[in-house]
C-alpha atoms as a PDB file:
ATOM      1  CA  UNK A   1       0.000   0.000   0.000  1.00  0.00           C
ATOM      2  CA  UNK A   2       1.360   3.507  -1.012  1.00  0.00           C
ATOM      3  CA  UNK A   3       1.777   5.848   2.207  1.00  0.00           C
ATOM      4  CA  UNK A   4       0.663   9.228   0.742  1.00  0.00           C
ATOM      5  CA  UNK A   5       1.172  11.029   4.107  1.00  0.00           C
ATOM      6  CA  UNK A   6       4.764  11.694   5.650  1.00  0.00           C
ATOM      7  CA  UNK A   7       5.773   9.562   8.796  1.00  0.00           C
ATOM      8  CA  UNK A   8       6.751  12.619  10.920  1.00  0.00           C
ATOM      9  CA  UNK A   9       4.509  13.800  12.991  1.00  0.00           C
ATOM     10  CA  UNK A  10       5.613  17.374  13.073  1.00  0.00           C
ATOM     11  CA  UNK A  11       5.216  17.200   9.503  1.00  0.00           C
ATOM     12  CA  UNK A  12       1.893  15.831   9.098  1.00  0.00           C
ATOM     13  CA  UNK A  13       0.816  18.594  11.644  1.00  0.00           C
ATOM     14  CA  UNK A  14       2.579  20.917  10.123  1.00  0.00           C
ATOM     15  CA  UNK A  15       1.257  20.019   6.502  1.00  0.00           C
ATOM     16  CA  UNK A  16      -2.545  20.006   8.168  1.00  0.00           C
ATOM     17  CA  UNK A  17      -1.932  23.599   9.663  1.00  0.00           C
ATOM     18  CA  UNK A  18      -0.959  24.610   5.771  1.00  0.00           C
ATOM     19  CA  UNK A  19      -3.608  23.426   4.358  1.00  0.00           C
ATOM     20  CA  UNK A  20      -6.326  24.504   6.844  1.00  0.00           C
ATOM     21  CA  UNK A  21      -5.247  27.822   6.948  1.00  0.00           C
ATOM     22  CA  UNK A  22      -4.839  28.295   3.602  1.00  0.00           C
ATOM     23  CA  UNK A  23      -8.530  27.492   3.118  1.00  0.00           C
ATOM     24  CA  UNK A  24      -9.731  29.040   5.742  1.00  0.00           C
ATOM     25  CA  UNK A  25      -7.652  32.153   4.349  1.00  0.00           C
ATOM     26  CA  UNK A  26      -9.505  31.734   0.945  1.00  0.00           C
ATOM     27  CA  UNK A  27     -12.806  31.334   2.036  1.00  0.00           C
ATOM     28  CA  UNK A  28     -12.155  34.021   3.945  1.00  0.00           C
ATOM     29  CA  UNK A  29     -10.828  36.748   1.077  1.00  0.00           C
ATOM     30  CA  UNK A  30     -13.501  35.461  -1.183  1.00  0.00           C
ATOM     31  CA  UNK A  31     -16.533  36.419   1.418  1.00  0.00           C
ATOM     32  CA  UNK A  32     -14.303  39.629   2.079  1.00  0.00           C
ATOM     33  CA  UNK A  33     -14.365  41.121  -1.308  1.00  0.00           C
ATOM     34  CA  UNK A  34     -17.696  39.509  -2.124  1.00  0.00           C
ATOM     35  CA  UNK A  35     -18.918  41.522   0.880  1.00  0.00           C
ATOM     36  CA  UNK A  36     -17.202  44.751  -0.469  1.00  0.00           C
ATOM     37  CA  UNK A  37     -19.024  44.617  -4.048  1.00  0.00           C
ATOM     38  CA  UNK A  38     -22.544  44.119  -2.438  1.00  0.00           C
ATOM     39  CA  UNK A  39     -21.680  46.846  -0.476  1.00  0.00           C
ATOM     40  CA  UNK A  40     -20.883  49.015  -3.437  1.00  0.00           C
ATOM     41  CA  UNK A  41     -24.175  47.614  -5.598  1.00  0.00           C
ATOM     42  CA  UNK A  42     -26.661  47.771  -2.510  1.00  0.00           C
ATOM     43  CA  UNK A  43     -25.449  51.785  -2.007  1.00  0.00           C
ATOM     44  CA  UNK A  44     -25.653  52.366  -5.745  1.00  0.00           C
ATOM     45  CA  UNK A  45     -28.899  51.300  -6.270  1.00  0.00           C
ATOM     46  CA  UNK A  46     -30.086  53.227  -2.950  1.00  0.00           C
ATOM     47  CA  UNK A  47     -28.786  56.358  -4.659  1.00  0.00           C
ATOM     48  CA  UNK A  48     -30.820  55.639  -7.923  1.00  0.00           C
ATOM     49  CA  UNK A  49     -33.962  54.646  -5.957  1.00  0.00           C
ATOM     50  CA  UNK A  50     -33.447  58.470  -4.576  1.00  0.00           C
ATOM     51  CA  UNK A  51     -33.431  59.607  -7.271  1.00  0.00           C
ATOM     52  CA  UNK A  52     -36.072  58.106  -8.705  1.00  0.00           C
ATOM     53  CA  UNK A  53     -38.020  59.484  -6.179  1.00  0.00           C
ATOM     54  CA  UNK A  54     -37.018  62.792  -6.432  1.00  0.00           C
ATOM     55  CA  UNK A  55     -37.548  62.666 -10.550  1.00  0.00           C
ATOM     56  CA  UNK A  56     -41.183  61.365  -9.974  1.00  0.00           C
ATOM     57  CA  UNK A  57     -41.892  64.181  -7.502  1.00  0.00           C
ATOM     58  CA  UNK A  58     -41.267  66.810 -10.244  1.00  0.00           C
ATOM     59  CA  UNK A  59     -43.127  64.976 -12.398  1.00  0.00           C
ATOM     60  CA  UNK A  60     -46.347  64.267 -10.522  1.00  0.00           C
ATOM     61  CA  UNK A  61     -46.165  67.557  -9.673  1.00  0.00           C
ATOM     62  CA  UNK A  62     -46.617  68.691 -13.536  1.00  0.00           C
ATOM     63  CA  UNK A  63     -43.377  69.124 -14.701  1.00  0.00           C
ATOM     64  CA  UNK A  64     -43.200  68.185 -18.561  1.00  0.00           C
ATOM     65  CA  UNK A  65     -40.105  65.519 -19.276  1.00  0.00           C
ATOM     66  CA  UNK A  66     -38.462  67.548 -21.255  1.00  0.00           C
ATOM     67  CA  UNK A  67     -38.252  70.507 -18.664  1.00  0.00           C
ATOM     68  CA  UNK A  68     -36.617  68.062 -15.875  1.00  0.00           C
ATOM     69  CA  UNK A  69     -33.516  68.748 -16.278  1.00  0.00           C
ATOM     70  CA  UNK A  70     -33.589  72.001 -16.078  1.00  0.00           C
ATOM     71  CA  UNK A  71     -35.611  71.605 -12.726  1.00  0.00           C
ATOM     72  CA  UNK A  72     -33.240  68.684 -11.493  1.00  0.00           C
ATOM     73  CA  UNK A  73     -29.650  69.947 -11.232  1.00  0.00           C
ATOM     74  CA  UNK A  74     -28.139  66.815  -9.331  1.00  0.00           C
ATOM     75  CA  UNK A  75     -26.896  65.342 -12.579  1.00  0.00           C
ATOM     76  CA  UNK A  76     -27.646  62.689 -15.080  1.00  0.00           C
ATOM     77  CA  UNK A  77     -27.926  59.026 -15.241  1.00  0.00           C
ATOM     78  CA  UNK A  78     -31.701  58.529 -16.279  1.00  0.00           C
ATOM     79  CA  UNK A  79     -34.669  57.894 -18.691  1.00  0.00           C
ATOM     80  CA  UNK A  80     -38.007  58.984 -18.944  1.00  0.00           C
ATOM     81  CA  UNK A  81     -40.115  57.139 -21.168  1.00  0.00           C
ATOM     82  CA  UNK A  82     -44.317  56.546 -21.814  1.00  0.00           C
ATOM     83  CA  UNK A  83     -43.033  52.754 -21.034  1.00  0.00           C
ATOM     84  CA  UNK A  84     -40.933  50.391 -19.406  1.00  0.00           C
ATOM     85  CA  UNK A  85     -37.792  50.103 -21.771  1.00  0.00           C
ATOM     86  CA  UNK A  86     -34.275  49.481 -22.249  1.00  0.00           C
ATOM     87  CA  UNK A  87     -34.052  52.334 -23.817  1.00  0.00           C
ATOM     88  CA  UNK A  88     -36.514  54.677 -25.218  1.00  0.00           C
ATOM     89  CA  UNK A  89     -34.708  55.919 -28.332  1.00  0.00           C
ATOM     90  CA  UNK A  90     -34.233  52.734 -30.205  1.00  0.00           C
ATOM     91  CA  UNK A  91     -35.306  52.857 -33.578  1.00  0.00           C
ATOM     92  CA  UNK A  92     -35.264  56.452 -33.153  1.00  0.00           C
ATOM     93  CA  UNK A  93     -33.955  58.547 -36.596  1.00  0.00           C
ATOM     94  CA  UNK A  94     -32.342  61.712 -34.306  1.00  0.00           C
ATOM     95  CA  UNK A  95     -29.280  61.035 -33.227  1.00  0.00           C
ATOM     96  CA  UNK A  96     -26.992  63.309 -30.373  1.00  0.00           C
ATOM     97  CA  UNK A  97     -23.366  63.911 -30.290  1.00  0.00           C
ATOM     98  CA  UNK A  98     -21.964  62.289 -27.143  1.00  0.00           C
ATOM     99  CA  UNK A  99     -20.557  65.656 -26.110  1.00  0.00           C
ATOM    100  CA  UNK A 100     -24.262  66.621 -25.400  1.00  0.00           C
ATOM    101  CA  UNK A 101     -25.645  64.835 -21.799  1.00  0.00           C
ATOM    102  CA  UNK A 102     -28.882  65.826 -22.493  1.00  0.00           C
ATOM    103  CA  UNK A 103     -30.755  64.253 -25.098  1.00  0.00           C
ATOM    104  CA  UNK A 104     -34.627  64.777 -26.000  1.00  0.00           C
ATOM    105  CA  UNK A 105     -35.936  62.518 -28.454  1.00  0.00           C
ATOM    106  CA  UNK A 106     -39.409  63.644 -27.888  1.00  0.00           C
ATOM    107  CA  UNK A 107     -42.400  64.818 -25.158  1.00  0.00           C
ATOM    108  CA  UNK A 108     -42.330  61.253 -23.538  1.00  0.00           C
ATOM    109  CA  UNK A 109     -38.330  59.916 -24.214  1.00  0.00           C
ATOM    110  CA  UNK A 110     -35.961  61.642 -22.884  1.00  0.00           C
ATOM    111  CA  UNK A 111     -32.643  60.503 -21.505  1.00  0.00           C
ATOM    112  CA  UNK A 112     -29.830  61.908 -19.819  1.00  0.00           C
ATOM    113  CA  UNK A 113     -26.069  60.317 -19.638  1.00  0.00           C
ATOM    114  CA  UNK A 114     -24.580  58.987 -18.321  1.00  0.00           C
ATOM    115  CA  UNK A 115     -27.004  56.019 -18.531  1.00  0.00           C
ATOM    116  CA  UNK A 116     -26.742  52.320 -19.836  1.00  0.00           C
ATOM    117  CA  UNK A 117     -22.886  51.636 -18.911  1.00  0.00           C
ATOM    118  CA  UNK A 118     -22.028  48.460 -17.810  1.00  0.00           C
ATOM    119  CA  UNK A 119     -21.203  47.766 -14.302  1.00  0.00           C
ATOM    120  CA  UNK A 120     -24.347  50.826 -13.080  1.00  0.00           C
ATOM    121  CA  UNK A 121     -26.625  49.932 -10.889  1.00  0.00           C
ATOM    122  CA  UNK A 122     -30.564  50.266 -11.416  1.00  0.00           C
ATOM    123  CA  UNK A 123     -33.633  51.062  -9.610  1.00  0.00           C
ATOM    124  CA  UNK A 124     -37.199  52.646 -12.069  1.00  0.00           C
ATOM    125  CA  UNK A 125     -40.871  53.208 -10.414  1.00  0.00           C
ATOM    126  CA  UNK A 126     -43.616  54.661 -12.854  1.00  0.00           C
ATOM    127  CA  UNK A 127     -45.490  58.167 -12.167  1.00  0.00           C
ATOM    128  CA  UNK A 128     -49.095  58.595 -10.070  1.00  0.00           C
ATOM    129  CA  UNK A 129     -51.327  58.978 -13.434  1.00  0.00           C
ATOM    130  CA  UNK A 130     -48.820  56.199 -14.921  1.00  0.00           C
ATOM    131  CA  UNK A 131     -48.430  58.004 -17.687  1.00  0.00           C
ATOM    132  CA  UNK A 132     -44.092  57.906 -17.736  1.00  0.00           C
ATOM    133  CA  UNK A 133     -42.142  55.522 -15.943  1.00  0.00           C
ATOM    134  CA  UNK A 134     -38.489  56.550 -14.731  1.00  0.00           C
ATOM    135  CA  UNK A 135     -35.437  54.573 -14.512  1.00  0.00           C
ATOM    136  CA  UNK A 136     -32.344  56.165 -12.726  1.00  0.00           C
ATOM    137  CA  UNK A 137     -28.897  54.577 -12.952  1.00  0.00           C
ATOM    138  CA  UNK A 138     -25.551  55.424 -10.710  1.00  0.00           C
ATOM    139  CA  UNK A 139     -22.038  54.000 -10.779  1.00  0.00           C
ATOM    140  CA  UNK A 140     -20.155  51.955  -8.475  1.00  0.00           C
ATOM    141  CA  UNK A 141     -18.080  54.303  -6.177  1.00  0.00           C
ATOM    142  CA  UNK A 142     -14.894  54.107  -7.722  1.00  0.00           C
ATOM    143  CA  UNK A 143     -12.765  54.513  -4.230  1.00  0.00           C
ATOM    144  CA  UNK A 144     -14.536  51.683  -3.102  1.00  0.00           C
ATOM    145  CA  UNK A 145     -13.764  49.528  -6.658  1.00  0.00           C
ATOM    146  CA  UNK A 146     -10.154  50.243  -6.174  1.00  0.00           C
ATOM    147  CA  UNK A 147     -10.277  48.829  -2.649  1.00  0.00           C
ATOM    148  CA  UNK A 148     -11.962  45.945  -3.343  1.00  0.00           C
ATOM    149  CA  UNK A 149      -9.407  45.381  -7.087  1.00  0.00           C
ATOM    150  CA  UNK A 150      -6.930  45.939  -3.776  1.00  0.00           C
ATOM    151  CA  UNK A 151      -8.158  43.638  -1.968  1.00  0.00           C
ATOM    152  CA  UNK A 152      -8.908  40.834  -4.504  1.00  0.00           C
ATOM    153  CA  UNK A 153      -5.558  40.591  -6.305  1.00  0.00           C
ATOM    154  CA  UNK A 154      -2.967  39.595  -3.842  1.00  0.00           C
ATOM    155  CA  UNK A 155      -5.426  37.722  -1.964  1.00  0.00           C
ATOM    156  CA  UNK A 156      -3.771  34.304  -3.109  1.00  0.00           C
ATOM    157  CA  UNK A 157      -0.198  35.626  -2.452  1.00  0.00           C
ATOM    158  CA  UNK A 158      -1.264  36.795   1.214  1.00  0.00           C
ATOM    159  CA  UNK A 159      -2.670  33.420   1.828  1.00  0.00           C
ATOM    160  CA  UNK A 160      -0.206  31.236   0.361  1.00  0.00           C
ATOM    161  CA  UNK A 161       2.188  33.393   2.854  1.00  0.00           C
ATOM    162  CA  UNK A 162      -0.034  33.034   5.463  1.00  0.00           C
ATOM    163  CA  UNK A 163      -0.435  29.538   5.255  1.00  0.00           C
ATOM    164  CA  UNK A 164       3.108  28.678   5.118  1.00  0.00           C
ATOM    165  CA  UNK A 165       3.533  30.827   8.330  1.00  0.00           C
ATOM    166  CA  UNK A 166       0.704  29.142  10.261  1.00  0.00           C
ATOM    167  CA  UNK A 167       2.530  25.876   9.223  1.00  0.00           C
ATOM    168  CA  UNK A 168       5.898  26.842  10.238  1.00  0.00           C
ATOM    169  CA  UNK A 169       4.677  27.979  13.780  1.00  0.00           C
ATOM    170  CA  UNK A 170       3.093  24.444  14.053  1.00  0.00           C
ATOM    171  CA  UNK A 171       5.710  22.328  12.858  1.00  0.00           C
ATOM    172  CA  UNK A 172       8.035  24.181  15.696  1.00  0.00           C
ATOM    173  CA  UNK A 173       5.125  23.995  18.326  1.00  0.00           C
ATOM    174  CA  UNK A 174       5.194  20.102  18.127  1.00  0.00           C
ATOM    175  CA  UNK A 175       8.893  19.760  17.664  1.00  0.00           C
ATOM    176  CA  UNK A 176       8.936  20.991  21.409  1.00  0.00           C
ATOM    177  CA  UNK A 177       6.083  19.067  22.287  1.00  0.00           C
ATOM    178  CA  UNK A 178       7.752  16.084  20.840  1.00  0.00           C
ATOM    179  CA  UNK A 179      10.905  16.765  22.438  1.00  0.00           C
ATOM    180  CA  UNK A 180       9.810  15.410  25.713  1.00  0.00           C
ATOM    181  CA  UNK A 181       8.735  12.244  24.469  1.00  0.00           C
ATOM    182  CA  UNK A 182      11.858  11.768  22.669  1.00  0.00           C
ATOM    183  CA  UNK A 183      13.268  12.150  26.266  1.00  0.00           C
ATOM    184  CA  UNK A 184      11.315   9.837  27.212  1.00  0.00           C
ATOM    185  CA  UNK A 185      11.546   7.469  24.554  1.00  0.00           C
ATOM    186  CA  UNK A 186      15.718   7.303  25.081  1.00  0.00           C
ATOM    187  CA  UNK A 187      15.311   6.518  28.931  1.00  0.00           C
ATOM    188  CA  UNK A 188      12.493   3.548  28.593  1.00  0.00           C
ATOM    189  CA  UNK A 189      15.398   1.938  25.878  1.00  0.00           C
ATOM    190  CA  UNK A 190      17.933   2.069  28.035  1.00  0.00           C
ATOM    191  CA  UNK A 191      15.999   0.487  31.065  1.00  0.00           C
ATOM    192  CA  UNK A 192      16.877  -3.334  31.569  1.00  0.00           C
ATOM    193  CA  UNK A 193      16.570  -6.217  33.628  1.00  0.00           C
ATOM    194  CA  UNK A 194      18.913  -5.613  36.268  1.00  0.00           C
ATOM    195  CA  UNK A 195      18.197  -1.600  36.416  1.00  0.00           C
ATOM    196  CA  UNK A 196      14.884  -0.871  36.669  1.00  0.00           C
ATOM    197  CA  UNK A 197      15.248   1.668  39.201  1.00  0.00           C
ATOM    198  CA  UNK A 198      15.574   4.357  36.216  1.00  0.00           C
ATOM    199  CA  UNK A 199      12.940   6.651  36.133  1.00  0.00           C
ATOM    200  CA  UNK A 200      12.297   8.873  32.443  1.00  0.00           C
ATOM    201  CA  UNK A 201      11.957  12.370  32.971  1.00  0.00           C
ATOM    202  CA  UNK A 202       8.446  14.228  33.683  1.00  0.00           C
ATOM    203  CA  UNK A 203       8.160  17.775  32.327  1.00  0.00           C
ATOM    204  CA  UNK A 204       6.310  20.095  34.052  1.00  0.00           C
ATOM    205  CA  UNK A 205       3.803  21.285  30.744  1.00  0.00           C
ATOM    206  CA  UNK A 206       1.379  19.781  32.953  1.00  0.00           C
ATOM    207  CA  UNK A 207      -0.727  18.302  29.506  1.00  0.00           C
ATOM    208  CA  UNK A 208      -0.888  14.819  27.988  1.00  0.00           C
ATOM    209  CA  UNK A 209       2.884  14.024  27.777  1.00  0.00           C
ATOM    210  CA  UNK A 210       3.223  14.606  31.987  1.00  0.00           C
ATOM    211  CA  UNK A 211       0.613  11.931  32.080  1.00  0.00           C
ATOM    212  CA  UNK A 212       2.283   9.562  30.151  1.00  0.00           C
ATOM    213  CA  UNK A 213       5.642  10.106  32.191  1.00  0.00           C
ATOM    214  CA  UNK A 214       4.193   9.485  35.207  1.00  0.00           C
ATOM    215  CA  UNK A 215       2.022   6.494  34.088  1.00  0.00           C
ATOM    216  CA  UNK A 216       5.308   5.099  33.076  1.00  0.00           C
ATOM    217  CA  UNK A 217       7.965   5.461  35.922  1.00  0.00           C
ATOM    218  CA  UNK A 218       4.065   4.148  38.339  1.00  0.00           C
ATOM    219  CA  UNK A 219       4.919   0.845  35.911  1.00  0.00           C
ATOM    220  CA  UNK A 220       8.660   0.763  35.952  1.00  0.00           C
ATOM    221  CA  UNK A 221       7.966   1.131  39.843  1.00  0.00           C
ATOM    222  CA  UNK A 222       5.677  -1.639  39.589  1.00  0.00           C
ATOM    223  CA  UNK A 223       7.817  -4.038  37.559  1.00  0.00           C
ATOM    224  CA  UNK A 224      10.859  -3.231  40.363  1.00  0.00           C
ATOM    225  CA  UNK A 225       8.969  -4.098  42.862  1.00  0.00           C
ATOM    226  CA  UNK A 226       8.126  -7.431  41.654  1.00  0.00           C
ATOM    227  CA  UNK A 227      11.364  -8.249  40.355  1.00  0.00           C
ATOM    228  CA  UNK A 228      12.906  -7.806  44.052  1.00  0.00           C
ATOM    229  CA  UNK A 229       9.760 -10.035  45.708  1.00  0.00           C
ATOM    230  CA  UNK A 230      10.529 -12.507  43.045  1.00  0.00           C
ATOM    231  CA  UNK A 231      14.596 -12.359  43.907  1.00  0.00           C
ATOM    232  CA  UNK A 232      14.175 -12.048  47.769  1.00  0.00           C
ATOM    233  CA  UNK A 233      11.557 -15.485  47.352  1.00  0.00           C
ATOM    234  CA  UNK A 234      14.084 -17.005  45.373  1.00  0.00           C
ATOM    235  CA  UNK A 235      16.643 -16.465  47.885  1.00  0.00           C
ATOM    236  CA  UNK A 236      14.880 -17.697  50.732  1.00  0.00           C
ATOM    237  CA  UNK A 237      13.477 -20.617  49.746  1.00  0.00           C
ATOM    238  CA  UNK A 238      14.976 -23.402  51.812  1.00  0.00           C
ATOM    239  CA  UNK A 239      14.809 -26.007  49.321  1.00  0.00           C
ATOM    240  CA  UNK A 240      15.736 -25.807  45.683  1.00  0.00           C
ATOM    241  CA  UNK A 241      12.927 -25.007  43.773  1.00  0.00           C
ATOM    242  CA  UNK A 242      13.464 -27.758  41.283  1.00  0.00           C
ATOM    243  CA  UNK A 243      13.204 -30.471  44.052  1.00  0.00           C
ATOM    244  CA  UNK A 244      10.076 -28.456  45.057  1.00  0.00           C
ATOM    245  CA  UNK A 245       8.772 -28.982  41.702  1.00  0.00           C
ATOM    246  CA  UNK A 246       9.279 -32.733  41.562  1.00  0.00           C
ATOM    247  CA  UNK A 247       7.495 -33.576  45.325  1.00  0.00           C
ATOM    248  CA  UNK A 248       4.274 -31.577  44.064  1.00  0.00           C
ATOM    249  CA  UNK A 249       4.294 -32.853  40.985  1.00  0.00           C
ATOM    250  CA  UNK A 250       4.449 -36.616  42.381  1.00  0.00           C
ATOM    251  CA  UNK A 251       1.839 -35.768  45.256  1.00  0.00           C
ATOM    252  CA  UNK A 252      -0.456 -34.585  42.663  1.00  0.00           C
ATOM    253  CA  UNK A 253      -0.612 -38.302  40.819  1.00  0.00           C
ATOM    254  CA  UNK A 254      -3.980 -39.898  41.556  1.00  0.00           C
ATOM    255  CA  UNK A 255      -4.022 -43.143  43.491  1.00  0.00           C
ATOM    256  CA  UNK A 256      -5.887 -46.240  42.492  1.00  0.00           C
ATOM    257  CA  UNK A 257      -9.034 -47.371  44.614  1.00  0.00           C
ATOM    258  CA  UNK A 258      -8.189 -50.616  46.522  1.00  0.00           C
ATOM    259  CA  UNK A 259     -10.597 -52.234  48.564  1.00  0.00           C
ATOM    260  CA  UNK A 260      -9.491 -53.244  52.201  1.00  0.00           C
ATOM    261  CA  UNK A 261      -7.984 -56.461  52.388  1.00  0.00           C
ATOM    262  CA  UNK A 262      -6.346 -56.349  49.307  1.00  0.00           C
ATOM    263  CA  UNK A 263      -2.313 -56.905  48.531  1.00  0.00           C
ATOM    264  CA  UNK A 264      -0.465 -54.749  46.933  1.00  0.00           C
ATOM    265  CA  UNK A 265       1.024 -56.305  43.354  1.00  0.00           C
ATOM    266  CA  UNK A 266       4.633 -55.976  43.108  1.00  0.00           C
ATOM    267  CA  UNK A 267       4.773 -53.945  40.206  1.00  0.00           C
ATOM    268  CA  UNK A 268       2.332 -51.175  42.021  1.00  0.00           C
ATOM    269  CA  UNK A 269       4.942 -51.250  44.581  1.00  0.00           C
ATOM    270  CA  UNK A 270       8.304 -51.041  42.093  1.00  0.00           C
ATOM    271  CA  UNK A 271       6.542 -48.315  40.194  1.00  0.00           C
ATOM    272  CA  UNK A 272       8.410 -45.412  39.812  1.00  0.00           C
ATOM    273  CA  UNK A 273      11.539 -47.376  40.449  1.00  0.00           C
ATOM    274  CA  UNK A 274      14.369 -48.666  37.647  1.00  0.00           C
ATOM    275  CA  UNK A 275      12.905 -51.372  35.885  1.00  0.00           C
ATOM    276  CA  UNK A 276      14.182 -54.622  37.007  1.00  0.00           C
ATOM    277  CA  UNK A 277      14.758 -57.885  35.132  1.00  0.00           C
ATOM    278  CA  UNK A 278      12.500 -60.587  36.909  1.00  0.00           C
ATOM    279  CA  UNK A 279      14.539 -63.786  38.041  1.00  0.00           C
ATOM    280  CA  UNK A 280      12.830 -67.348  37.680  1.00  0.00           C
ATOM    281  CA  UNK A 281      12.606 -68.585  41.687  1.00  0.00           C
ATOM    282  CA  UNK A 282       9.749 -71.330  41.574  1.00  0.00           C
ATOM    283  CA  UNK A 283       9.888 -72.285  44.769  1.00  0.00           C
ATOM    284  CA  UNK A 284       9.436 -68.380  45.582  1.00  0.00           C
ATOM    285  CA  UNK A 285       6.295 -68.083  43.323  1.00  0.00           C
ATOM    286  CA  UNK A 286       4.569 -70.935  44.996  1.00  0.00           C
ATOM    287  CA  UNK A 287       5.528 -69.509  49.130  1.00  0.00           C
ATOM    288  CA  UNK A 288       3.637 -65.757  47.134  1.00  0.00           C
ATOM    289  CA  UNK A 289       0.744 -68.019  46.139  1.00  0.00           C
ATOM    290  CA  UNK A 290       0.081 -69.147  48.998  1.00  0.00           C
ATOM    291  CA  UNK A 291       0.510 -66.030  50.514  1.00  0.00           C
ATOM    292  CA  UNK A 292      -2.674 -64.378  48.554  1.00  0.00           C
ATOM    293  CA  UNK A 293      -4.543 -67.433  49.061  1.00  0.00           C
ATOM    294  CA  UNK A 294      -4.604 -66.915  52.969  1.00  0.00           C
ATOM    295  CA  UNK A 295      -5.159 -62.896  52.240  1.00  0.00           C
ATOM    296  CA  UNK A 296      -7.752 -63.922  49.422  1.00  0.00           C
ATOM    297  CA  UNK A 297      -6.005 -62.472  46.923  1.00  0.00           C
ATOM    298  CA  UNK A 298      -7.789 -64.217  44.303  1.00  0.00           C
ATOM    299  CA  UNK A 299     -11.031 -62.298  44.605  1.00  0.00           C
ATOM    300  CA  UNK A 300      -9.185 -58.769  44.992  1.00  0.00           C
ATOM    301  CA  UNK A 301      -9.698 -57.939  40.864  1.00  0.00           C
ATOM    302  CA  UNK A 302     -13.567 -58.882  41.482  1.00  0.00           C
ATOM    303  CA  UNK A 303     -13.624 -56.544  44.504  1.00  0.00           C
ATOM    304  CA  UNK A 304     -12.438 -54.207  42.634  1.00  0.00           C
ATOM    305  CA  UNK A 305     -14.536 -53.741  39.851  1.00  0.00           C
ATOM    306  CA  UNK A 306     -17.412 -53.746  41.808  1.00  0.00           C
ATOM    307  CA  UNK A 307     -15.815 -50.636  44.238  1.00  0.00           C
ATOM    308  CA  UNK A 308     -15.540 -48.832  40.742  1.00  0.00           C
ATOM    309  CA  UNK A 309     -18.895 -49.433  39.576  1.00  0.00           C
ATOM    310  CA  UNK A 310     -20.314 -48.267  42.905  1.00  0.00           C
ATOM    311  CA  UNK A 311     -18.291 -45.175  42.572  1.00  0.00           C
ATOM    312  CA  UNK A 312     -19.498 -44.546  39.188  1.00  0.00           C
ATOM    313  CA  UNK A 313     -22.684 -45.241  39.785  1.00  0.00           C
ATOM    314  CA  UNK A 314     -22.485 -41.970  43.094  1.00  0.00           C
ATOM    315  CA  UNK A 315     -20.884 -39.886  40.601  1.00  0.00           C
ATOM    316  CA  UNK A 316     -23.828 -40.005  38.086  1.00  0.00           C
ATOM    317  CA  UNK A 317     -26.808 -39.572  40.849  1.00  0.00           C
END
């Protein structure tokens, strides 16, 4: 399997940092300047929507189309038309230099620049009688076009900066986290058998790495003190623990039922011991048969079994 992601820790933090501040850092510039152009739009079109207003109080107060201008000396950027339009003199045959702002086409289209650039904002309402209809127009502020050109163009510069920064202050913040640990790490590899009195180092940062020192000296503590029960046992024991070993081992071999009465067979009795060649004594075999005869040997076997079934027979009920 391919291993995409670096071993290092401080470099897989540091690369995480990076990346999450550099999109956090672009989300961030993008609602910025997005935020700046609304601005600009929403106040343009509040400054045509006034006046609008003020354009429609002239003329529901009689004032012909053609005489507005005269009577409205804020400047251009509108259209009055008979109906709702793009533009009022299309199709028209008189023509105006564009030297002249003013421009009357006739008693119900008149327009005055500037008005139908790209990039204005719009906002029309018709008059009382609903005989004209007005649309006003104004411009982006251009201050606030160069800040937000200002703020849009270096935005990915800024935040490929930034990012490297924030990554650069992370990648040191865990190399002196991880310093302890490596601390740690050296002291716990050169603990052995015969030293564990070595303790590793606790720093006093007080978070998750102080833990883990002291959890681990509380188990090299541990593991001392049961090495020294174990040698202080060993060395007062009174017998060797091997021969130990043996007795319990040959007190825990089951014995074989025997009912009372019975003899003991030889071989019961030579068991455990070096096997023996038996000699050929006849006149020995007969003195041992008559030996079990006066015991009544011979029914010991029967006796037997039937002790064995009788035990078998308690262990089932």
């Amino acid at each position: 399997m391919v291993r995409l992601l670096p071993r290092s820790t401080r470099v897989r933090v540091a690369l995480f940092a990076a990346l999450a501040a550099a999109l956090v850092l672009g989300l961030g510039s993008y609602w910025f300047v997005n935020a700046l152009r609304d601005g600009l739009e929403n106040s343009a079109r509040a400054r045509a929507s006034d006046k609008v207003d003020a354009l429609l109080a002239l003329l529901n107060a009689g004032v012909a189309p053609a005489d507005v201008p005269q009577r409205y000396a804020k400047g251009g950027g509108y259209m009055i038309s008979a109906e709702v339009a793009n533009r009022c003199s299309t199709g028209l045959e008189k023509q105006f230099p564009e030297s002249e702002p003013v421009q009357v086409y006739g008693p119900d289209c008149v327009i005055v620049l500037p008005f139908g650039l790209a990039g204005q904002q719009y906002s029309g309402a018709p008059t009382a009688d609903g005989r004209h209809y007005v649309a006003a127009a104004e411009q982006l502020d251009p201050v606030g076009l160069d800040t937000v050109d200002t703020a849009q163009r270096p935005a990915v510069g800024r935040g490929a900066r930034a990012a490297l920064l924030v990554g650069g202050v992370a990648w040191l913040a865990v190399r002196r986290s991880l310093r302890a640990v490596g601390a740690i790490r050296a002291e716990v590899d050169g603990v052995r058998a015969g030293d564990l009195g070595r303790r590793v180092p606790v720093p006093d940062s007080g978070d998750e790495i102080t833990e883990l020192a002291v959890t681990m000296n509380a188990m090299l503590a541990r593991l001392d003190q049961s090495v020294r029960r174990q040698s202080q046992f060993t060395a007062d024991a009174p017998k060797p623990l091997h021969y130990i070993s043996r007795l319990d081992a040959r007190r825990s071999q089951p014995q074989p039922i025997r009912p009372q009465g019975c003899a003991v067979s030889g071989a019961s009795q030579r068991r455990g011991q070096p096997h023996r060649r038996p000699r050929h004594h006849p006149g020995r075999q007969r003195r041992v048969h008559r030996r079990r005869r006066s015991v009544g040997g011979h029914d010991c076997a029967g006796r037997q079994r039937r002790l064995r079934t009788l035990v078998a027979a308690a262990g089932r009920s």
